[in-house]
PDB file of N, CA and C in Angstrom:
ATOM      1  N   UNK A   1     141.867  88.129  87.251  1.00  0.00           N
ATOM      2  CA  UNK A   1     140.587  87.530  87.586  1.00  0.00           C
ATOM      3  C   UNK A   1     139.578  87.766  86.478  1.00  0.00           C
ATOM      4  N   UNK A   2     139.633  88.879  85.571  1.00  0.00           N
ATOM      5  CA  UNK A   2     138.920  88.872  84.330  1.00  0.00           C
ATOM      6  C   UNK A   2     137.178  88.955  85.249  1.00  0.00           C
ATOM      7  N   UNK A   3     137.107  89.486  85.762  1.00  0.00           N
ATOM      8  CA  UNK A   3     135.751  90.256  86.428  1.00  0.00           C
ATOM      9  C   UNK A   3     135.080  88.392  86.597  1.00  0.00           C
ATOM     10  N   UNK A   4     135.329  87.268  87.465  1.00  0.00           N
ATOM     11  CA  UNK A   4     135.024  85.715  87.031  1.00  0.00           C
ATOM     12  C   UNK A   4     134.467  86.240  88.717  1.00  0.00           C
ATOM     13  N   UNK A   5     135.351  86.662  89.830  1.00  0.00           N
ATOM     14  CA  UNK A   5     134.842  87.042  90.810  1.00  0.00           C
ATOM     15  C   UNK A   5     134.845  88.039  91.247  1.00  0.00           C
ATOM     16  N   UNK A   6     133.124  87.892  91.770  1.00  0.00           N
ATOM     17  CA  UNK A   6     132.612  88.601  92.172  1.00  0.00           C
ATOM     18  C   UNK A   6     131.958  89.120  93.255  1.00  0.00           C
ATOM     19  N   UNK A   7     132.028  90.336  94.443  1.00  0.00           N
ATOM     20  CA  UNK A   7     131.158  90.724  95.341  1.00  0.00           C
ATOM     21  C   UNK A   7     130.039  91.234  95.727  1.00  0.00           C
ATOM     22  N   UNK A   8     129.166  90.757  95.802  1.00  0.00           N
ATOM     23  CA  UNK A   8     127.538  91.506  95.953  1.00  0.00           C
ATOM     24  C   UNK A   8     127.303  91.229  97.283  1.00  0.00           C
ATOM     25  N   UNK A   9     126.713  92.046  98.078  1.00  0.00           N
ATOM     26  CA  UNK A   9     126.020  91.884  99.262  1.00  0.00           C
ATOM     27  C   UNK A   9     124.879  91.195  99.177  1.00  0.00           C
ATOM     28  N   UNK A  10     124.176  91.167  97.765  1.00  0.00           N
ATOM     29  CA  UNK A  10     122.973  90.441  97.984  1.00  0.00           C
ATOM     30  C   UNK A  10     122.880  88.791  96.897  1.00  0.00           C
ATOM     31  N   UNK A  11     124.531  88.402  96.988  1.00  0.00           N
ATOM     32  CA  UNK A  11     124.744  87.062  96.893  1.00  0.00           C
ATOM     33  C   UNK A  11     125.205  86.459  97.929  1.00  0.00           C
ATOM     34  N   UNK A  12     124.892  85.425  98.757  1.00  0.00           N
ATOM     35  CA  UNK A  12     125.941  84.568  99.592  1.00  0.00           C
ATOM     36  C   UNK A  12     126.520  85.751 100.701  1.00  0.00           C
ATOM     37  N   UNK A  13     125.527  86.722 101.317  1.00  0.00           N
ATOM     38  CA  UNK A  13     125.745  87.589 101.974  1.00  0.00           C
ATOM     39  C   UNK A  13     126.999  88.711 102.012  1.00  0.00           C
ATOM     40  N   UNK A  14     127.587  88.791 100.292  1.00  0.00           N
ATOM     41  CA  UNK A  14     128.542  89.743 100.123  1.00  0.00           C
ATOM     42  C   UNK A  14     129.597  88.283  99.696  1.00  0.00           C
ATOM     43  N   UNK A  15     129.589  87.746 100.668  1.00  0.00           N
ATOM     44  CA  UNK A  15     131.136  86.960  99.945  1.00  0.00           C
ATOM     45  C   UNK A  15     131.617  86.631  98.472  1.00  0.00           C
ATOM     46  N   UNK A  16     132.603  86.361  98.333  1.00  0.00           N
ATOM     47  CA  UNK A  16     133.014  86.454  96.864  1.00  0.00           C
ATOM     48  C   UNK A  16     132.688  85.361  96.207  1.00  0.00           C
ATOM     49  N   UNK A  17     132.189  85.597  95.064  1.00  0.00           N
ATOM     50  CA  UNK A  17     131.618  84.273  94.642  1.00  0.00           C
ATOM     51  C   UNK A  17     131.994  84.267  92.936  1.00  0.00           C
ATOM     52  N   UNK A  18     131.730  83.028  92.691  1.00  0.00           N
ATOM     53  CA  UNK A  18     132.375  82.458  90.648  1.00  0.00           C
ATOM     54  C   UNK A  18     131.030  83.663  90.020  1.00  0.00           C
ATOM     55  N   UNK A  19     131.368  84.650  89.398  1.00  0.00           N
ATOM     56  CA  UNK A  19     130.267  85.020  89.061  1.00  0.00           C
ATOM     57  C   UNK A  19     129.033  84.662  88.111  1.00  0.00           C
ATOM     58  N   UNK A  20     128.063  84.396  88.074  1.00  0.00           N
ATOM     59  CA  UNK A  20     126.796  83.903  87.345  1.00  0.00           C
ATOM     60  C   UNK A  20     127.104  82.789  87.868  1.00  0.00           C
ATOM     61  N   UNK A  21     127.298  82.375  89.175  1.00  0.00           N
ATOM     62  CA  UNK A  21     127.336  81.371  90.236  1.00  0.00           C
ATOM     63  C   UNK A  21     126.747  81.676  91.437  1.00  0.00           C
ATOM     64  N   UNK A  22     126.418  80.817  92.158  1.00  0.00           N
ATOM     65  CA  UNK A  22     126.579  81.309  94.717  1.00  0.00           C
ATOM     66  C   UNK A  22     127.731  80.142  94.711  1.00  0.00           C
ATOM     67  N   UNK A  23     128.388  79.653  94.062  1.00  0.00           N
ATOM     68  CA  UNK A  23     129.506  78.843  94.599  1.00  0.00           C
ATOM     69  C   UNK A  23     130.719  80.276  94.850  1.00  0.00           C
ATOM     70  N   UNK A  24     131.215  79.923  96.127  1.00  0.00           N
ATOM     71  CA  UNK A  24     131.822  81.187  96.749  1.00  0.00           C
ATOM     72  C   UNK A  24     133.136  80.513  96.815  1.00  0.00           C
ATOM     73  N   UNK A  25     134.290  81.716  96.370  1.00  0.00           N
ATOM     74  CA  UNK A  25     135.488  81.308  96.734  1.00  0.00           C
ATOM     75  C   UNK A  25     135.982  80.204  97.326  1.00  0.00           C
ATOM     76  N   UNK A  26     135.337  80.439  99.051  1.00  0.00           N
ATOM     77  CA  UNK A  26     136.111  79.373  99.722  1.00  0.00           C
ATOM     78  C   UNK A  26     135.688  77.941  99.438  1.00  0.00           C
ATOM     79  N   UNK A  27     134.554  77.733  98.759  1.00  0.00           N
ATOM     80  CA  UNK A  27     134.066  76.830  98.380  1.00  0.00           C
ATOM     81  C   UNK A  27     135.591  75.530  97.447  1.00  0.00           C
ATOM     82  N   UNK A  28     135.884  76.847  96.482  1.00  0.00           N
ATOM     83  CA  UNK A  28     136.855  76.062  95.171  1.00  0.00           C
ATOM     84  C   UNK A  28     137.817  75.825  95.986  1.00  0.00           C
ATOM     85  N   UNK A  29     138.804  76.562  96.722  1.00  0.00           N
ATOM     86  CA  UNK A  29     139.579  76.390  97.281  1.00  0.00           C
ATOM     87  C   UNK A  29     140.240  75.742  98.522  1.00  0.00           C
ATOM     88  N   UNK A  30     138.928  75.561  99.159  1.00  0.00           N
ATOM     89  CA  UNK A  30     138.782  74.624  99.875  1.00  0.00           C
ATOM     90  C   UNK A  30     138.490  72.920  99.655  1.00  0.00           C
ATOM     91  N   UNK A  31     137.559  73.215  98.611  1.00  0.00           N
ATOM     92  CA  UNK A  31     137.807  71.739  97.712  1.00  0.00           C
ATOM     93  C   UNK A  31     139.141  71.654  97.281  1.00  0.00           C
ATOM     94  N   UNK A  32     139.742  72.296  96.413  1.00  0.00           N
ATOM     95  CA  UNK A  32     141.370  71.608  96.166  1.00  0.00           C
ATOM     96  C   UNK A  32     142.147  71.584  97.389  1.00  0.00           C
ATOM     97  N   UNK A  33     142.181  72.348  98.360  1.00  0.00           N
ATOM     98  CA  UNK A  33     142.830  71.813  99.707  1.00  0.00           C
ATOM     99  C   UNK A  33     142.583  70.611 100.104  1.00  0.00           C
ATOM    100  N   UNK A  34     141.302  70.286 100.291  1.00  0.00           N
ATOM    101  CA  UNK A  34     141.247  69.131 100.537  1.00  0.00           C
ATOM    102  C   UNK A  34     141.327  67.558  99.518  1.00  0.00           C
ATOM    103  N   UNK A  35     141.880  68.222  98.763  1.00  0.00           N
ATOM    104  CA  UNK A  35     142.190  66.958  97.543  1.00  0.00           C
ATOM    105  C   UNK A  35     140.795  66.788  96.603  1.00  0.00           C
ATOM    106  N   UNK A  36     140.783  67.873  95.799  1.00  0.00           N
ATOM    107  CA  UNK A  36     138.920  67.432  94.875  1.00  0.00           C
ATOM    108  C   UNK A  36     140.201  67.634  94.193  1.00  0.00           C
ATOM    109  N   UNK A  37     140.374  66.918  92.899  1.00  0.00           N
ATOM    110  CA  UNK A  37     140.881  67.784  91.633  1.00  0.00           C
ATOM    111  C   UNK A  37     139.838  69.052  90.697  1.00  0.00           C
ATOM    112  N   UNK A  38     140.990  69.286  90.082  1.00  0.00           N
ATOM    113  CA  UNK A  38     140.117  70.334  89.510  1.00  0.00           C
ATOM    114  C   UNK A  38     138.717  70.292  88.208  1.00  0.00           C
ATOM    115  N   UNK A  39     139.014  68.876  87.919  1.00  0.00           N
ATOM    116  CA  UNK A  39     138.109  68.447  86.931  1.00  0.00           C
ATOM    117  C   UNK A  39     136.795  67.959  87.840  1.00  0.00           C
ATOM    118  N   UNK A  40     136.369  67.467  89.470  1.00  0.00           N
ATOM    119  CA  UNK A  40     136.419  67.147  90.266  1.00  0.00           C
ATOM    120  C   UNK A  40     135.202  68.602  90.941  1.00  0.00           C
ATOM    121  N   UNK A  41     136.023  69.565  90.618  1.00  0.00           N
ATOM    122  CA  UNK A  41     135.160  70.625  91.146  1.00  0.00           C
ATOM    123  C   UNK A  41     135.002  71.321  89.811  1.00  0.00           C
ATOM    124  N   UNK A  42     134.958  71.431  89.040  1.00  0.00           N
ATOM    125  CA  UNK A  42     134.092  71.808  87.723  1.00  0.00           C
ATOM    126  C   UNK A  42     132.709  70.620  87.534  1.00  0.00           C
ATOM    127  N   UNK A  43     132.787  69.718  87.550  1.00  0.00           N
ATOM    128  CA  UNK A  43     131.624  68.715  87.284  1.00  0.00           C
ATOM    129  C   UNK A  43     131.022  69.182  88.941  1.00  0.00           C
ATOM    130  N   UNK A  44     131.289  69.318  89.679  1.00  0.00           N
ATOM    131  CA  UNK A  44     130.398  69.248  91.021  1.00  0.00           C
ATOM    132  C   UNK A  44     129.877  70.609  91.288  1.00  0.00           C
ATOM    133  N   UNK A  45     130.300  71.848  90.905  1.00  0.00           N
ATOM    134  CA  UNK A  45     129.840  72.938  90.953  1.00  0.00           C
ATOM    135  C   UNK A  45     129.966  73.857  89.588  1.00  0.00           C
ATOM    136  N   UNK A  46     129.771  72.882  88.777  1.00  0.00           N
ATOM    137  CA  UNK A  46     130.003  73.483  87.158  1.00  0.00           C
ATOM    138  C   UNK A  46     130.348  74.954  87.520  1.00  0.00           C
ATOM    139  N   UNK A  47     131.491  75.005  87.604  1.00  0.00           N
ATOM    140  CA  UNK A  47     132.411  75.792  87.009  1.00  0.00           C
ATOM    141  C   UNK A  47     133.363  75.797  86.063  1.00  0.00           C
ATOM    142  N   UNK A  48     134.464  76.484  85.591  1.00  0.00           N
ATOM    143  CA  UNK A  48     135.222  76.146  84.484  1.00  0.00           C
ATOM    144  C   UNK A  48     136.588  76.479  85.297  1.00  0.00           C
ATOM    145  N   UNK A  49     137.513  75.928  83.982  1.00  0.00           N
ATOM    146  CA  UNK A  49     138.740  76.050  84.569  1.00  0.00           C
ATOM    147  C   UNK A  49     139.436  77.465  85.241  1.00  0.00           C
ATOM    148  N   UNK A  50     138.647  78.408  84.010  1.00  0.00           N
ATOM    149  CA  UNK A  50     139.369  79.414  84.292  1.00  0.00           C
ATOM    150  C   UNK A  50     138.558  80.384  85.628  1.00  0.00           C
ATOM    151  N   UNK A  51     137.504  79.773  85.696  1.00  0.00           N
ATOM    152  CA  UNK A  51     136.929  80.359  87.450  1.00  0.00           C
ATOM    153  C   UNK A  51     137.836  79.568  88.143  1.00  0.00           C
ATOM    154  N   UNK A  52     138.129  78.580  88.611  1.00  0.00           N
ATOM    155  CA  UNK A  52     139.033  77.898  89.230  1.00  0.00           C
ATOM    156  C   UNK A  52     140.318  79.083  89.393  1.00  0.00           C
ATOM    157  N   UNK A  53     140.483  78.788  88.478  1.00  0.00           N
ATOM    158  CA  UNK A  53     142.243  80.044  88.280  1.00  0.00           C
ATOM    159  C   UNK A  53     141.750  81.234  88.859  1.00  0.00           C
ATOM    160  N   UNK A  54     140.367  82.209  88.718  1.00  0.00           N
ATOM    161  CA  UNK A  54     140.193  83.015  89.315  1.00  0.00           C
ATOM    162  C   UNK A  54     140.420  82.953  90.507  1.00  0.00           C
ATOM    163  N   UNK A  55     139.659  81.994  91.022  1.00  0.00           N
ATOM    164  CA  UNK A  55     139.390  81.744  92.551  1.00  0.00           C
ATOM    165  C   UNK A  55     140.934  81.819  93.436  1.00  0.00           C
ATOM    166  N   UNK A  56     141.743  80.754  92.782  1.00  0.00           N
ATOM    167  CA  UNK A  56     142.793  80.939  93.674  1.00  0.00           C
ATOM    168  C   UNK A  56     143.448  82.114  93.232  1.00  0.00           C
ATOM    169  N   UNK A  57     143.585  83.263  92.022  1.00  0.00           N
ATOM    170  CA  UNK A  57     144.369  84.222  92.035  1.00  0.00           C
ATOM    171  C   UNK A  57     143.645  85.109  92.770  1.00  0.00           C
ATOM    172  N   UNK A  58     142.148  85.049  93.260  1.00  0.00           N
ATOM    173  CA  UNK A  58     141.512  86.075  94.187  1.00  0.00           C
ATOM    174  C   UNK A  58     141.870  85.799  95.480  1.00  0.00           C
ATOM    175  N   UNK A  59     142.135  84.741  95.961  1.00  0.00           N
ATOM    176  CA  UNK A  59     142.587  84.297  97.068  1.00  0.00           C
ATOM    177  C   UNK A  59     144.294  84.623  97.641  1.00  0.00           C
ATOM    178  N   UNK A  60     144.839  84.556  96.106  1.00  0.00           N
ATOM    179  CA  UNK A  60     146.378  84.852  96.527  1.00  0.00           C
ATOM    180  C   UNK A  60     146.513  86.679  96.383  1.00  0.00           C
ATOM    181  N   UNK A  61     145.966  87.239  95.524  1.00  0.00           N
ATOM    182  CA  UNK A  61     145.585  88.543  96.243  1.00  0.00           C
ATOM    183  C   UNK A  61     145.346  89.086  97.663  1.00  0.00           C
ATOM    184  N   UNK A  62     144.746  88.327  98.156  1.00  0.00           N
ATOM    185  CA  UNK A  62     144.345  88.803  98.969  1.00  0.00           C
ATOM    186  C   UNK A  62     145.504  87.972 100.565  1.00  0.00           C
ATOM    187  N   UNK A  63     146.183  87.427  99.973  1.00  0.00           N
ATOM    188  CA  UNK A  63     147.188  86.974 101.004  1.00  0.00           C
ATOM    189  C   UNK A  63     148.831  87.735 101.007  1.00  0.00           C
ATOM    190  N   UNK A  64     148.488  88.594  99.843  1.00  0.00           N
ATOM    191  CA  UNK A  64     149.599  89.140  99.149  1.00  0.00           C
ATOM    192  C   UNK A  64     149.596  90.709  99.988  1.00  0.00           C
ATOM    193  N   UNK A  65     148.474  90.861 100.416  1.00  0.00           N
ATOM    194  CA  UNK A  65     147.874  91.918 101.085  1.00  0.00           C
ATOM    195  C   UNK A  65     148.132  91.987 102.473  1.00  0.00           C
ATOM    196  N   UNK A  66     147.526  91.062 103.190  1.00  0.00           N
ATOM    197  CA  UNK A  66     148.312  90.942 104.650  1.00  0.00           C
ATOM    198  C   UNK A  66     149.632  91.077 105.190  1.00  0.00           C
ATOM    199  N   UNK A  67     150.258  91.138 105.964  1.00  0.00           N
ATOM    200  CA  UNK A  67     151.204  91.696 106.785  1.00  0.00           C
ATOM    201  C   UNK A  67     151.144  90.481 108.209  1.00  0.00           C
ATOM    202  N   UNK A  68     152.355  90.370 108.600  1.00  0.00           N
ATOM    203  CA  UNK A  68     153.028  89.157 108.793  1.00  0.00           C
ATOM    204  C   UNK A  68     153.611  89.453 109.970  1.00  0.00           C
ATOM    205  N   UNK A  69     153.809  89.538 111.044  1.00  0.00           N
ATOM    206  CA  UNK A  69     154.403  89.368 112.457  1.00  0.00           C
ATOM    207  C   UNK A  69     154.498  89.026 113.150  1.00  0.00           C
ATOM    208  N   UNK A  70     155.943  88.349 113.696  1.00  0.00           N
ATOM    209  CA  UNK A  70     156.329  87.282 114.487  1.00  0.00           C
ATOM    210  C   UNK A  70     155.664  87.548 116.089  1.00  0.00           C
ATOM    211  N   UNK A  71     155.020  86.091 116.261  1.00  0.00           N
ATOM    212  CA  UNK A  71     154.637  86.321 117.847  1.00  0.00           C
ATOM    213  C   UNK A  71     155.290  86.416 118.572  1.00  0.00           C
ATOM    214  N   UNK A  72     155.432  86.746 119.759  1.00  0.00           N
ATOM    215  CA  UNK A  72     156.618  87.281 120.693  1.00  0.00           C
ATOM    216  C   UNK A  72     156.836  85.555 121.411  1.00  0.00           C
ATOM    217  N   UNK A  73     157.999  85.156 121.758  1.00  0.00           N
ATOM    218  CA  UNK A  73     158.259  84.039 122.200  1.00  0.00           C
ATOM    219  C   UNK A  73     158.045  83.710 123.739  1.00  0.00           C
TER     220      UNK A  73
END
């Protein structure tokens, strides 16, 4: 992530955000879920590519982290 995101409590109420940005994680990633390309969400929340790449490697961190168990049938 190269320190791109970042947590402050007194940005965007703590959430993680592109740093020297308030565009917050779920923001990027939620735009490419829903089909923005990535050139797409750099012009719309000037960011750069490589916040982009942050964003989702902060995101896959943090899914890499959770723990996984089958619901009972």
């Amino acid at each position: 992530m190269n320190g791109r995101v970042i947590v402050d409590p007194k940005i965007c109420h703590g959430k993680p955000v592109i740093r020297g940005t308030r565009v917050p994680v779920t923001v990027v990633v939620g735009g490419l879920a829903s089909g923005m390309t990535p050139a797409e969400i750099e012009r719309e929340y000037a960011v750069t590519a490589d916040d982009i790449r942050a964003a989702l490697e902060f995101a896959n961190a943090l899914i890499e982290r959770e723990q996984y168990h089958p619901l009972p049938s």
